[in-house]
N, C-alpha and C. Protein backbone atom coordinates (compact mmCIF):
# COMPACT_ATOMS: atom_id res chain seq x y z
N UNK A 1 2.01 27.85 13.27
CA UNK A 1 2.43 26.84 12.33
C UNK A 1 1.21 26.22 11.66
N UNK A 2 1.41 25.69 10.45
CA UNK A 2 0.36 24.79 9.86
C UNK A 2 0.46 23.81 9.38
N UNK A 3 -0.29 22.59 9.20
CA UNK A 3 -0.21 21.36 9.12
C UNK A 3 0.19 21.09 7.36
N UNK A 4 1.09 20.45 7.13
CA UNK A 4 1.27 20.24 5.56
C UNK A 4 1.35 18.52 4.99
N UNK A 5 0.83 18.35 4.33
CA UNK A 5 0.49 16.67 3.82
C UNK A 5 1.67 16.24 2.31
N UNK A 6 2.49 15.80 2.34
CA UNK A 6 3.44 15.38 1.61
C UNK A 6 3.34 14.17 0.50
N UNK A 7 2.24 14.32 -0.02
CA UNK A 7 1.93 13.00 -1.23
C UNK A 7 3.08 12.89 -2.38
N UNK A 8 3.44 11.56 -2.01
CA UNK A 8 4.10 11.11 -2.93
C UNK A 8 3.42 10.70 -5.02
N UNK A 9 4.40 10.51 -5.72
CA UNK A 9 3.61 9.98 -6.59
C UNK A 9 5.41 9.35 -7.74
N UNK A 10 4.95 8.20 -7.97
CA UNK A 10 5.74 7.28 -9.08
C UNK A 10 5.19 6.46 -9.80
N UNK A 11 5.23 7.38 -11.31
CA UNK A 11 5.19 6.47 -12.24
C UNK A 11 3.46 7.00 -12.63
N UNK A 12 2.87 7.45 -11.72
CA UNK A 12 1.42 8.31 -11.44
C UNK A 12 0.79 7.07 -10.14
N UNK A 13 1.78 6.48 -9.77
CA UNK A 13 0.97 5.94 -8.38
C UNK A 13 1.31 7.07 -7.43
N UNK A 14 0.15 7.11 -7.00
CA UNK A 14 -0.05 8.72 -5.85
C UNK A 14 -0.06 7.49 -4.30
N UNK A 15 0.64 7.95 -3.29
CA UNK A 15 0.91 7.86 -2.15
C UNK A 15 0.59 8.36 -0.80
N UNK A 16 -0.77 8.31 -0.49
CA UNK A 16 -0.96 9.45 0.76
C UNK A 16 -0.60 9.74 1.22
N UNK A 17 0.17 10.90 2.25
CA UNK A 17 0.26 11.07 3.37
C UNK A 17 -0.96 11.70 4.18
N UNK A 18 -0.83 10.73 5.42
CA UNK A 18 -2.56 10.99 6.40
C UNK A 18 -2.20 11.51 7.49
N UNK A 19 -0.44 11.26 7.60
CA UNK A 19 0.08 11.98 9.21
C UNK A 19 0.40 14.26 9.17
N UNK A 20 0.98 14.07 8.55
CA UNK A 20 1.54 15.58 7.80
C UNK A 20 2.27 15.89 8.97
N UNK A 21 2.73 17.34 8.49
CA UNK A 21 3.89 17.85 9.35
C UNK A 21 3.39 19.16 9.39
N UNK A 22 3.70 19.79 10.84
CA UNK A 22 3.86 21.32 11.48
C UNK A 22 4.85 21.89 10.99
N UNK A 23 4.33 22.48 10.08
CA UNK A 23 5.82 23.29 9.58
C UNK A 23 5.73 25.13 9.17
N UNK A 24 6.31 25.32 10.11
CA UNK A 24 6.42 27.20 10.18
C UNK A 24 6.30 28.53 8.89
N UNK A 25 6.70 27.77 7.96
CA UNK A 25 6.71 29.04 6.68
C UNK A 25 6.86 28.03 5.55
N UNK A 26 6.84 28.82 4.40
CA UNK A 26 6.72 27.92 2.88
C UNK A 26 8.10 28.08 2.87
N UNK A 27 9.45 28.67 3.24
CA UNK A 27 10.75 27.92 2.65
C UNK A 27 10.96 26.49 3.51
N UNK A 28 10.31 26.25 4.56
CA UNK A 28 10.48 25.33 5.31
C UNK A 28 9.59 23.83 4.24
N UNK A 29 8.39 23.82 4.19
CA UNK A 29 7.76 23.24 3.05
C UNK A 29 8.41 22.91 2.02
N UNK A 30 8.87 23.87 1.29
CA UNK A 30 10.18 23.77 -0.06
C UNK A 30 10.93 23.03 0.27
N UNK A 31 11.72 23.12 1.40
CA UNK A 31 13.13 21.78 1.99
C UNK A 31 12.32 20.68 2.01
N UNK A 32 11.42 20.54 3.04
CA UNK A 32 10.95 19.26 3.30
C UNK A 32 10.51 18.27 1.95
N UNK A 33 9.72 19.37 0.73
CA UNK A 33 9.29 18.58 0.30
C UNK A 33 10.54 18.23 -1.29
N UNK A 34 11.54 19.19 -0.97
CA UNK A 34 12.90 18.82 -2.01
C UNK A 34 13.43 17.30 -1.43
N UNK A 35 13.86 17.73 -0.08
CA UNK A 35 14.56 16.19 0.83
C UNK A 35 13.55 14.69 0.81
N UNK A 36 12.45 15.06 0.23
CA UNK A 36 11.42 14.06 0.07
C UNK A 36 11.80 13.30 -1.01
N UNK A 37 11.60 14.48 -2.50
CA UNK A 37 11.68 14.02 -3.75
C UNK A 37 13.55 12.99 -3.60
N UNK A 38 14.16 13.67 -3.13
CA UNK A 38 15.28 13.69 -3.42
C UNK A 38 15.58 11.64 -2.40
N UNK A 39 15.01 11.58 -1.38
CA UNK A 39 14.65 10.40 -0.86
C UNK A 39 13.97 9.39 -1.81
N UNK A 40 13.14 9.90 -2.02
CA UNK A 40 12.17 8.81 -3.19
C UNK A 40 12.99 8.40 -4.33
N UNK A 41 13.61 9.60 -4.69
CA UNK A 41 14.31 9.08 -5.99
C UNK A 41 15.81 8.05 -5.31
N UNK A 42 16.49 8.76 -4.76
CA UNK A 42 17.51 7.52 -3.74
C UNK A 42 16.72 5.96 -3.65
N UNK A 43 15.69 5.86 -2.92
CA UNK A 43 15.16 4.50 -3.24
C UNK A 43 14.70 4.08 -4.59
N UNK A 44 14.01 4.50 -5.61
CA UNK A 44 13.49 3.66 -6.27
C UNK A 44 14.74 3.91 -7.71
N UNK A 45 14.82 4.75 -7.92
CA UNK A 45 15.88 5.39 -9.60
C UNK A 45 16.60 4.34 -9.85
N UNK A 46 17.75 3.12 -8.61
CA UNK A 46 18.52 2.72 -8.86
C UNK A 46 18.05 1.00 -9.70
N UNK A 47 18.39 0.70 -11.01
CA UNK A 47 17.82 -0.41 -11.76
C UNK A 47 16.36 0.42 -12.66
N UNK A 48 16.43 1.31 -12.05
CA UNK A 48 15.36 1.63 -13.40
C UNK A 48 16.05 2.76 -14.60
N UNK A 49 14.73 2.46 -15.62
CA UNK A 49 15.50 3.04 -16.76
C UNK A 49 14.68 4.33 -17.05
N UNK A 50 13.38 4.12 -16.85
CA UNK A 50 12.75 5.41 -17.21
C UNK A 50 11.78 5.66 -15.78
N UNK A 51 11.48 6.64 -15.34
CA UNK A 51 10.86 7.23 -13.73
C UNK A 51 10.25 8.57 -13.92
N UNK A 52 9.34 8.72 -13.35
CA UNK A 52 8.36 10.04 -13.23
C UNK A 52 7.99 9.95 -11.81
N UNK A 53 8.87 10.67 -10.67
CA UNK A 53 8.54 10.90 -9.21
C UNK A 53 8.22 12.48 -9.32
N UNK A 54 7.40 12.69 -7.97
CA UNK A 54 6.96 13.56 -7.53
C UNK A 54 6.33 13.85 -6.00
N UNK A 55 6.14 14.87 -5.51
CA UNK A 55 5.58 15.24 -3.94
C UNK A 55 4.75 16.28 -4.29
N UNK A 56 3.69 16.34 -4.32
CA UNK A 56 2.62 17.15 -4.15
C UNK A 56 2.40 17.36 -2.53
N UNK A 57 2.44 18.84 -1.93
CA UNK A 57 1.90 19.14 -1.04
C UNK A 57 1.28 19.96 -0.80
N UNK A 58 -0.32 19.57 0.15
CA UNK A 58 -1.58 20.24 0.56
C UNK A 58 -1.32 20.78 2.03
N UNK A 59 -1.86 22.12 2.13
CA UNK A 59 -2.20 22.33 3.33
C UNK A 59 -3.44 21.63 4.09
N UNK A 60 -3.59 21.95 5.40
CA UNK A 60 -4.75 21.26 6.02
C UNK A 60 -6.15 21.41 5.47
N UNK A 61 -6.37 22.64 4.37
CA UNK A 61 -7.84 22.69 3.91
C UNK A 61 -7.71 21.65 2.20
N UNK A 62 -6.61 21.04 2.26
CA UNK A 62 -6.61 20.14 1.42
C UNK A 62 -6.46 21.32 -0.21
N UNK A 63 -5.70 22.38 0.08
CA UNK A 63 -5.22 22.96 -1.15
C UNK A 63 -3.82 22.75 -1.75
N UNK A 64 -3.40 22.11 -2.12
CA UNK A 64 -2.33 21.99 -3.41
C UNK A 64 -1.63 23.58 -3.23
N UNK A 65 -0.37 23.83 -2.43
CA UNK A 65 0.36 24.70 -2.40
C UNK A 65 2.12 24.81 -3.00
N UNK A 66 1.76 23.64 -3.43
CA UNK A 66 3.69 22.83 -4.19
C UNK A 66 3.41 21.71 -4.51
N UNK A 67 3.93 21.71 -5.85
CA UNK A 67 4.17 20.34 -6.36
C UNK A 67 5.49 20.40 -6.73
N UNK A 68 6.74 19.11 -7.11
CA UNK A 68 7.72 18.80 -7.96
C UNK A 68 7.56 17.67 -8.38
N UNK A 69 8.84 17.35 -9.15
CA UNK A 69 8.54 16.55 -10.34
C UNK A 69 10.00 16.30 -10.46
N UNK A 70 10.36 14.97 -10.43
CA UNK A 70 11.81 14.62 -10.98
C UNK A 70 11.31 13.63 -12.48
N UNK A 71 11.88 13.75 -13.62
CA UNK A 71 12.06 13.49 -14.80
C UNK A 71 13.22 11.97 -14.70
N UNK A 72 13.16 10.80 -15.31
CA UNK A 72 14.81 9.94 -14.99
C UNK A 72 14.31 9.14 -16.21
N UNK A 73 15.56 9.13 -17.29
CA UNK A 73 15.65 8.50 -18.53
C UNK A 73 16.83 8.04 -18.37
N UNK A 74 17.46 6.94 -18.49
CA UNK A 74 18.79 6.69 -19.13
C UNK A 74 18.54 6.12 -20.83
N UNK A 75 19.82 6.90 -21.08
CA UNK A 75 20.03 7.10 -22.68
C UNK A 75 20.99 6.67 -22.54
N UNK A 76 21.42 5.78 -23.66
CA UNK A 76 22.74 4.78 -23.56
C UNK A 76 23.40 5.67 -24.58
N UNK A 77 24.90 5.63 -24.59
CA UNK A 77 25.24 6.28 -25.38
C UNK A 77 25.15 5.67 -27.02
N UNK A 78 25.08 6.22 -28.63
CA UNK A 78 25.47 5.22 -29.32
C UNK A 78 24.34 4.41 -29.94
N UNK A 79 23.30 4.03 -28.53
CA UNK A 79 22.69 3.31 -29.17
C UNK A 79 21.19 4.13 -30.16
C-alpha cells in the first residue's frame, strides 16, 4: 500500500492534508478522493452562489497523481 495526501482547495484556498491515507490501488484513490469532493461540496455549496472546490492528491514523494474540480454557479432563471 501507499500513503496518499488529500488537499483540499475552495475558492483557491488550498487545505493541507499532513495525516494521509494507506490506500491499495489508484481506483481506491479515485473513490476516496470523489467522496471527498463530493463532502466538501455538501458542506460549503449550500447559501453560496458561485464555488470553485477541489482535492488534489499527492503521493508520499509529494507528486500530484489526481486532481478534481467541482464548478457551482447558480443562474437564476429570467434574470
Amino acid at each position: 500500500m501507499a500513503q496518499y495526501y488529500f488537499h483540499t482547495r475552495d475558492n483557491g484556498e488550498i487545505t493541507e492534508d499532513d495525516i494521509g491515507l494507506d490506500l491499495p490501488d489508484f481506483p481506491a484513490v479515485k473513490a476516496v478522493a470523489a467522496t471527498s469532493l463530493a463532502e466538501l461540496a455538501l458542506d460549503v455549496l449550500p447559501g453560496s452562489e458561485e464555488r470553485c472546490l477541489g482535492v488534489d492528491v499527492h503521493d508520499d514523494r509529494d507528486r500530484m497523481v489526481l486532481t478534481t474540480e467541482l464548478l457551482f454557479k447558480v443562474v437564476v432563471a429570467g434574470a
